[in-house]
C-alpha atoms as a PDB file:
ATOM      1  CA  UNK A   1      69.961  10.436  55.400  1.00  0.00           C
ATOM      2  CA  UNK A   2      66.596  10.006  57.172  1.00  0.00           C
ATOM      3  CA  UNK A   3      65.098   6.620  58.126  1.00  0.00           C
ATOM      4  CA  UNK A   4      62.161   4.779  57.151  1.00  0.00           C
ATOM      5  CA  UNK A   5      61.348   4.879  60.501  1.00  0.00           C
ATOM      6  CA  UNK A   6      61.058   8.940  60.144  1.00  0.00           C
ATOM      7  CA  UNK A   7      59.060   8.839  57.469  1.00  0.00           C
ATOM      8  CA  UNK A   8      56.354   7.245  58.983  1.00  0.00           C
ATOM      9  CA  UNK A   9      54.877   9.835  61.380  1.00  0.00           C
ATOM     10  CA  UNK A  10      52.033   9.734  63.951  1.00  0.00           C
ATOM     11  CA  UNK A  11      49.100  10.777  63.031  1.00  0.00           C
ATOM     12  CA  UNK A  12      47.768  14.161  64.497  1.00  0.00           C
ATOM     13  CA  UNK A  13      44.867  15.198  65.719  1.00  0.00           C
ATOM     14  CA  UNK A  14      44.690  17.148  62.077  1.00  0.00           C
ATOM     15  CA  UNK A  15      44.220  13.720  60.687  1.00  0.00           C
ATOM     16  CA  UNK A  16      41.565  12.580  62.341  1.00  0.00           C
ATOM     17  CA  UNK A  17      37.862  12.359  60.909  1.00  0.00           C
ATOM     18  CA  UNK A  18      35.809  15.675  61.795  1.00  0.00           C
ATOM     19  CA  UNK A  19      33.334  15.037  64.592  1.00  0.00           C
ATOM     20  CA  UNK A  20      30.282  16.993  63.039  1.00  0.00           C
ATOM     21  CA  UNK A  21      29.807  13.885  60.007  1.00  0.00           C
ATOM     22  CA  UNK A  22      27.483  11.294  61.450  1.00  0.00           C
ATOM     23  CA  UNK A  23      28.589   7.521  61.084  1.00  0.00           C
ATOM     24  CA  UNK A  24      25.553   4.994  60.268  1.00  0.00           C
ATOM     25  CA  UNK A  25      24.951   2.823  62.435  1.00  0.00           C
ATOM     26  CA  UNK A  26      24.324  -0.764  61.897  1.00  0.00           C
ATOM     27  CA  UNK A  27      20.920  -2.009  61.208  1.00  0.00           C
ATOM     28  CA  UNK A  28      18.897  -2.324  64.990  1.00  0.00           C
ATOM     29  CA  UNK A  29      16.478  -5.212  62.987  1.00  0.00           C
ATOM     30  CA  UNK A  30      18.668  -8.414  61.769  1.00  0.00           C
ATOM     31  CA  UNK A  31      15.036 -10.557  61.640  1.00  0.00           C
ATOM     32  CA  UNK A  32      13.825  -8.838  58.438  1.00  0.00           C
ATOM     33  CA  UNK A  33      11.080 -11.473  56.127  1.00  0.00           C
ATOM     34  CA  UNK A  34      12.975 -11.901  52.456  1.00  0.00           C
ATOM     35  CA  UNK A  35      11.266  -9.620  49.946  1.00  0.00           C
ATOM     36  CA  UNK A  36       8.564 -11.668  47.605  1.00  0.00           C
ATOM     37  CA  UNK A  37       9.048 -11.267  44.314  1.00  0.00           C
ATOM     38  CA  UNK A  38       7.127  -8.930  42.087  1.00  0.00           C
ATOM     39  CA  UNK A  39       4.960  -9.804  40.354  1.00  0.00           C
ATOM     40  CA  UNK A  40       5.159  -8.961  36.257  1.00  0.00           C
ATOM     41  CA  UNK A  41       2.905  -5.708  35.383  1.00  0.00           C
ATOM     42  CA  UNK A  42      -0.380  -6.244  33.242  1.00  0.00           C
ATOM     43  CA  UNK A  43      -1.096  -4.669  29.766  1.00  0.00           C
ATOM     44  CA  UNK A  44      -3.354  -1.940  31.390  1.00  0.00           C
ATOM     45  CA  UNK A  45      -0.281  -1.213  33.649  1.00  0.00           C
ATOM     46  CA  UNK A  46       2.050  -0.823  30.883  1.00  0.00           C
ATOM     47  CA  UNK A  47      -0.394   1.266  28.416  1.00  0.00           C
ATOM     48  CA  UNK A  48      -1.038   3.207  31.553  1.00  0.00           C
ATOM     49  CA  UNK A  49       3.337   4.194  32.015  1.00  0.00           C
ATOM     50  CA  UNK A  50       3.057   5.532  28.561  1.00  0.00           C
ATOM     51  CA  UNK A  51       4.415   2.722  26.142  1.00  0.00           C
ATOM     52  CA  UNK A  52       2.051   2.388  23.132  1.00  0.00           C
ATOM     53  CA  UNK A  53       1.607  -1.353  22.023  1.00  0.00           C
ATOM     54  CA  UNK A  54       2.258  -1.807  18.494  1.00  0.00           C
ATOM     55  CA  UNK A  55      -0.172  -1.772  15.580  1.00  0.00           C
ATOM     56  CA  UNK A  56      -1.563  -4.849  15.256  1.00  0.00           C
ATOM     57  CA  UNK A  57      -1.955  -6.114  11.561  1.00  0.00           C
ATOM     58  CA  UNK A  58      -1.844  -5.188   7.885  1.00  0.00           C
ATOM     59  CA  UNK A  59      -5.073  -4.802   6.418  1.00  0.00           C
ATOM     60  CA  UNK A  60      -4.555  -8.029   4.423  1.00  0.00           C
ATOM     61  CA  UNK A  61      -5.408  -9.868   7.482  1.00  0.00           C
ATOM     62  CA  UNK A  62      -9.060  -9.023   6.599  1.00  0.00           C
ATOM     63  CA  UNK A  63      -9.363 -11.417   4.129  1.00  0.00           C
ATOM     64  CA  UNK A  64      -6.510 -14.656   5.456  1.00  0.00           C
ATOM     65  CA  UNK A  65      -6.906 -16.497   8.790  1.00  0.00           C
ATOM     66  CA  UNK A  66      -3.606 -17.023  10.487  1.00  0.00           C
ATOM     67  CA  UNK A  67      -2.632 -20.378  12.052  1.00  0.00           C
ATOM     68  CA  UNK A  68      -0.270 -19.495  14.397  1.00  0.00           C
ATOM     69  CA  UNK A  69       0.690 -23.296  15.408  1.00  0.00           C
ATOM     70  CA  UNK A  70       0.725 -24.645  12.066  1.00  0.00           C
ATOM     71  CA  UNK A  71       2.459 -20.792  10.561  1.00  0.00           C
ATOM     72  CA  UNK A  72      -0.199 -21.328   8.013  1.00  0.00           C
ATOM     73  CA  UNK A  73      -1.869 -18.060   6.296  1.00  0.00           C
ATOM     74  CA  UNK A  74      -5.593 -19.037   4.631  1.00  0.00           C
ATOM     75  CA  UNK A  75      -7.568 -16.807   2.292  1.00  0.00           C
ATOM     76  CA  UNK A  76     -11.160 -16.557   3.585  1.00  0.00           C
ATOM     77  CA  UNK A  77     -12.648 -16.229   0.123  1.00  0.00           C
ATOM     78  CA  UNK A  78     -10.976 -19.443  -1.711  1.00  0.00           C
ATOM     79  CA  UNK A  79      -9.202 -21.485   1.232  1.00  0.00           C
ATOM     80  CA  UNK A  80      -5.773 -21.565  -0.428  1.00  0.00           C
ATOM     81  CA  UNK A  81      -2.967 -21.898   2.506  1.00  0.00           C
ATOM     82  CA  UNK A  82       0.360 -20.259   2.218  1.00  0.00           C
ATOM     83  CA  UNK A  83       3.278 -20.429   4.766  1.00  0.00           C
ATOM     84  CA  UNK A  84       3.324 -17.707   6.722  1.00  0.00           C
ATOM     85  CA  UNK A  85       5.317 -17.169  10.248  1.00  0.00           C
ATOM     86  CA  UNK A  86       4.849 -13.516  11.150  1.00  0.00           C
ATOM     87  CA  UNK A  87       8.440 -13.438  12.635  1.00  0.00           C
ATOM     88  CA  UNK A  88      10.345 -13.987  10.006  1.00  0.00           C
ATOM     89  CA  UNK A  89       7.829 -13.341   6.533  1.00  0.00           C
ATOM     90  CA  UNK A  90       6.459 -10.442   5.179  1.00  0.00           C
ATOM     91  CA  UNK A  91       2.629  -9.998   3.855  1.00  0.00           C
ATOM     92  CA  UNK A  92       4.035  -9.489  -0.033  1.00  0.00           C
ATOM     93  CA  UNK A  93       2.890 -13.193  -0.642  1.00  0.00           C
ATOM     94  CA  UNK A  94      -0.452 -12.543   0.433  1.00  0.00           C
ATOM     95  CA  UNK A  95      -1.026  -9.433  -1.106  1.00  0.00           C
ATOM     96  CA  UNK A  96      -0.062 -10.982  -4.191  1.00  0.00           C
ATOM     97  CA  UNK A  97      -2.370 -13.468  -4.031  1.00  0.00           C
ATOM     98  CA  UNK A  98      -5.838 -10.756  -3.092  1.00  0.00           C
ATOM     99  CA  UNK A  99      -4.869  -9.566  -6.559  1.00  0.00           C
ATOM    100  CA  UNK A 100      -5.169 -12.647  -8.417  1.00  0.00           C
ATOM    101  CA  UNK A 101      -8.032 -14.729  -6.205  1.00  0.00           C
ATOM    102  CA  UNK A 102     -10.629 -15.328  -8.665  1.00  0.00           C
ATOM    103  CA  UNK A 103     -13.463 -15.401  -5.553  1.00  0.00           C
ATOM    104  CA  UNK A 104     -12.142 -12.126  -4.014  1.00  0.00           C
ATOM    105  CA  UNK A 105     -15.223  -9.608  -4.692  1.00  0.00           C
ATOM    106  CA  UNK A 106     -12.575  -6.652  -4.596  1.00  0.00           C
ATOM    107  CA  UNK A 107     -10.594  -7.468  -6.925  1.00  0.00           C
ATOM    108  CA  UNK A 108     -10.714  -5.587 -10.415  1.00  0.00           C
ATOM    109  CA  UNK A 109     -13.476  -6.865 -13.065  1.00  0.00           C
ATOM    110  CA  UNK A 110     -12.165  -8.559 -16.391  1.00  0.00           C
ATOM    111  CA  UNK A 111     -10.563  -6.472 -18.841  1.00  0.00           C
ATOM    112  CA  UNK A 112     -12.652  -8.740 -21.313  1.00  0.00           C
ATOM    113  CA  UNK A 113     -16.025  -8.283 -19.738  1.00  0.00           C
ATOM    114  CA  UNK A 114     -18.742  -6.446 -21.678  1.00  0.00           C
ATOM    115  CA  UNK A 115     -19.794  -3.195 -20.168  1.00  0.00           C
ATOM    116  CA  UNK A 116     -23.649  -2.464 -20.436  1.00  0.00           C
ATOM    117  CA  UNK A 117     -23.996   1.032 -22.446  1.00  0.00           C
ATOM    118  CA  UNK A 118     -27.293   2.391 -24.178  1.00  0.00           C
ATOM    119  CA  UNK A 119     -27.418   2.938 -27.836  1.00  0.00           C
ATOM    120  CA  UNK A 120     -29.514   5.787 -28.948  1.00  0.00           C
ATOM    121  CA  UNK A 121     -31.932   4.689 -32.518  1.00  0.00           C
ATOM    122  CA  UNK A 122     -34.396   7.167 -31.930  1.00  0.00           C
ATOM    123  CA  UNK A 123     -35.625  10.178 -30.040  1.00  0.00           C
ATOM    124  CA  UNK A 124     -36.216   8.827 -26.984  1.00  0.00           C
ATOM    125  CA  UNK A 125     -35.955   4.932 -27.669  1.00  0.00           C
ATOM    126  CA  UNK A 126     -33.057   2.863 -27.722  1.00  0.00           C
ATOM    127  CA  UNK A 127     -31.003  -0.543 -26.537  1.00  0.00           C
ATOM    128  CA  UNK A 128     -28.942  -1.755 -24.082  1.00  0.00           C
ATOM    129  CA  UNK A 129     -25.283  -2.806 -25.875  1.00  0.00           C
ATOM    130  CA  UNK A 130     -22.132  -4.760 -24.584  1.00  0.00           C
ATOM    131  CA  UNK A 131     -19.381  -2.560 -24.853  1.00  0.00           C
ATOM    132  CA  UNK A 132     -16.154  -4.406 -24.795  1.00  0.00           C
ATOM    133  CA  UNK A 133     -12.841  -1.523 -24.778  1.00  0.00           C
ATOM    134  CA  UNK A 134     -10.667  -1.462 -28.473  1.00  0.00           C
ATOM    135  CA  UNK A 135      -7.947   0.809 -28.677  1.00  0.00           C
ATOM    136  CA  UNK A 136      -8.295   0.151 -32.437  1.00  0.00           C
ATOM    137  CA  UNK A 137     -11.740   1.076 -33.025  1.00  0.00           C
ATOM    138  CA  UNK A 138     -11.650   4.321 -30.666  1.00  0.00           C
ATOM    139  CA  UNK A 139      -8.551   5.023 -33.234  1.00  0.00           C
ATOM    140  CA  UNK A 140     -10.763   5.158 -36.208  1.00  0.00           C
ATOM    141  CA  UNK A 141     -13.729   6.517 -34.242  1.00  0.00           C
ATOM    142  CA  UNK A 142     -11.481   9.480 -33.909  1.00  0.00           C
ATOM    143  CA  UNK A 143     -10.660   9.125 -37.590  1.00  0.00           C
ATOM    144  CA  UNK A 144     -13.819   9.290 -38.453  1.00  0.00           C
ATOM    145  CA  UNK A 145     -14.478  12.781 -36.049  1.00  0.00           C
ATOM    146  CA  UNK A 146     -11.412  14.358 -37.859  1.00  0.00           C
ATOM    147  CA  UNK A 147     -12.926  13.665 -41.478  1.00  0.00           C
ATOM    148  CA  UNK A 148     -16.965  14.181 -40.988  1.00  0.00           C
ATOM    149  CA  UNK A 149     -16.380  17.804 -38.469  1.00  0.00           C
ATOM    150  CA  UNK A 150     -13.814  18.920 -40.653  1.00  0.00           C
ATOM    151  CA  UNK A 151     -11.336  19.243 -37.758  1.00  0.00           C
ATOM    152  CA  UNK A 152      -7.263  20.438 -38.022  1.00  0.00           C
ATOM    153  CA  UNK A 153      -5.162  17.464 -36.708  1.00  0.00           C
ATOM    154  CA  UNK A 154      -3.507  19.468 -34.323  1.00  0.00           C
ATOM    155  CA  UNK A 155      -6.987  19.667 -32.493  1.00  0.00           C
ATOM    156  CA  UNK A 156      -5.838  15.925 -31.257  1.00  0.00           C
ATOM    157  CA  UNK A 157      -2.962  17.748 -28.995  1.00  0.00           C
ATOM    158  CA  UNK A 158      -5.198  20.641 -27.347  1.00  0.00           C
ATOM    159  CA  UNK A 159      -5.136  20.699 -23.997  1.00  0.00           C
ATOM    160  CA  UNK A 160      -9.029  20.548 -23.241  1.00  0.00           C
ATOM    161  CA  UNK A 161      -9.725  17.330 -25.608  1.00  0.00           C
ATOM    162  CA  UNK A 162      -6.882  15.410 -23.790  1.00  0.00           C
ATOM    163  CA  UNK A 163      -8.942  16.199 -20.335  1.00  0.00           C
ATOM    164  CA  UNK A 164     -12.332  15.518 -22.089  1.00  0.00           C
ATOM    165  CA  UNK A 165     -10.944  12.293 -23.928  1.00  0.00           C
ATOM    166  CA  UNK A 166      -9.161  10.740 -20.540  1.00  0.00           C
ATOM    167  CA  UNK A 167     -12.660  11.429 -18.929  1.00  0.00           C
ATOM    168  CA  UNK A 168     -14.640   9.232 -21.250  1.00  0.00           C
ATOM    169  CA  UNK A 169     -11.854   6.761 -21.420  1.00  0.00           C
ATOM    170  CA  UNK A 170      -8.862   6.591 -19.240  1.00  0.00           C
ATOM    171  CA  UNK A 171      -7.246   3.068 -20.760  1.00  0.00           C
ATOM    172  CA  UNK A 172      -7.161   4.921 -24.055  1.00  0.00           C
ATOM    173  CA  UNK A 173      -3.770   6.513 -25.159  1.00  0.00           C
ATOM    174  CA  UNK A 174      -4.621   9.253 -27.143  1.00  0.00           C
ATOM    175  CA  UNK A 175      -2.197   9.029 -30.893  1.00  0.00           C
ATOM    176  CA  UNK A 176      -0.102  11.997 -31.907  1.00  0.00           C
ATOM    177  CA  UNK A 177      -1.538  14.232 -35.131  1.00  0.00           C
ATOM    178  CA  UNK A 178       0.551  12.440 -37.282  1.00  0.00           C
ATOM    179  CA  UNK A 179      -0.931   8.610 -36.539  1.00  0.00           C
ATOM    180  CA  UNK A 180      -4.495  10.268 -36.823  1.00  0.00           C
ATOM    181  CA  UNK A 181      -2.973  11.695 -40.243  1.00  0.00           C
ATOM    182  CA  UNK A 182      -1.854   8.288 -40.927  1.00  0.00           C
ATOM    183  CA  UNK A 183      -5.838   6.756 -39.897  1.00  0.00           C
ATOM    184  CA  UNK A 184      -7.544   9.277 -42.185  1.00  0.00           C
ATOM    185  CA  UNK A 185      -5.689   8.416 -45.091  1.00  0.00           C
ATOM    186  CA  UNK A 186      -6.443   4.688 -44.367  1.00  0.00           C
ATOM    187  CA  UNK A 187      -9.984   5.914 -44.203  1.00  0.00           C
ATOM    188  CA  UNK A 188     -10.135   7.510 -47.459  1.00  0.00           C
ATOM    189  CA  UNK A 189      -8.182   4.740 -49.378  1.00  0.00           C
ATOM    190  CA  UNK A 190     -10.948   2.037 -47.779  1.00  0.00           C
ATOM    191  CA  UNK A 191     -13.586   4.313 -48.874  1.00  0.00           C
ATOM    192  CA  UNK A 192     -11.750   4.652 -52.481  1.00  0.00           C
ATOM    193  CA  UNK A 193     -11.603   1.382 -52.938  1.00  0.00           C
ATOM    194  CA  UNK A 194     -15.184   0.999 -52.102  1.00  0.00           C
ATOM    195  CA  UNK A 195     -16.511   3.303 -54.752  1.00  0.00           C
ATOM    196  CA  UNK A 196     -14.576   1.631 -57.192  1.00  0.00           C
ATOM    197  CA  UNK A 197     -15.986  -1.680 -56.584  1.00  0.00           C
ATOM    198  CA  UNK A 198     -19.296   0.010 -57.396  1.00  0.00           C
END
């Protein structure tokens, strides 16, 4: 049975670090001035190391002022405020509200407003009319069409009048054969009952 003191053997000259590794030396200069700190880099700086800076705004900020102190958002056109912190709420609110501001210029005209159109009397004379949009008088105008030009109802379904008829009037939903069916027999029992007053 062997020792601890056995175990434990001298080191060698095998053990020994090899001479051909260089050891650092200690730093010669111990009086080195403390670093000053640096300073932070400037937006050009930053743009310049290839980090884009974020889009600035939606376009809604072309017609609302932002108050960043008070978080207030105000419409440029009718000075109505709304609460706005750009941290924490969207621009839904304010998009919103361009739709319905009654001074915003861009918004759509009234559905109710009168649309100048020129009525034909004679050759080459005529006046200027108001024109207000009726879903049920462009129904019996195209009544009428079907009855005076002698036309099949299917002609309502053809491919080309659906273009032509979106054309002159987008907010109009064309009616299937059968409803125009439906408007030229109204016709003809108005017109009936006309004669027979007569």
């Amino acid at each position: 049975m062997t020792s601890q003191n056995d175990e434990i053997s001298e080191p060698d000259a095998t053990n020994e670090a090899p001479h051909d590794v260089p050891i650092a030396e200690p730093d010669a200069t111990v009086d080195k001035e403390p670093a000053e700190p640096a300073e932070p880099p400037t937006q050009a700086q930053v743009q310049s190391q290839g980090t884009k800076k974020r889009a600035l705004r939606s376009g809604i900020w072309e017609m609302f002022t932002e108050d960043k102190v008070r978080k207030i958002a105000t419409c440029t056109y009718c000075n109505k405020e709304y609460v706005h912190d750009s941290k924490t709420n969207g621009t839904s609110t304010l998009w919103n509200h361009a739709k319905k501001c009654p001074k915003n210029p861009s918004k759509r005209a009234n559905k109710n407003q009168p649309i100048l159109s020129f009525e034909m009397k004679k050759e080459g004379s005529g006046t200027l009319k108001g024109h207000i949009f009726s879903a049920e008088r462009c129904r019996q105008a195209l009544a009428n069409m079907v009855i005076l030009d002698e036309y099949p109802f299917r002609c309502i379904e053809g491919v080309g009048f659906i273009r032509y008829s979106k054309e002159l009037e987008p907010r109009f939903n064309l009616p299937s054969r059968w409803t125009v069916a439906r408007d030229c027999i109204k016709v003809f029992k108005e017109e009936r009952k006309n004669l027979n007053i007569l």
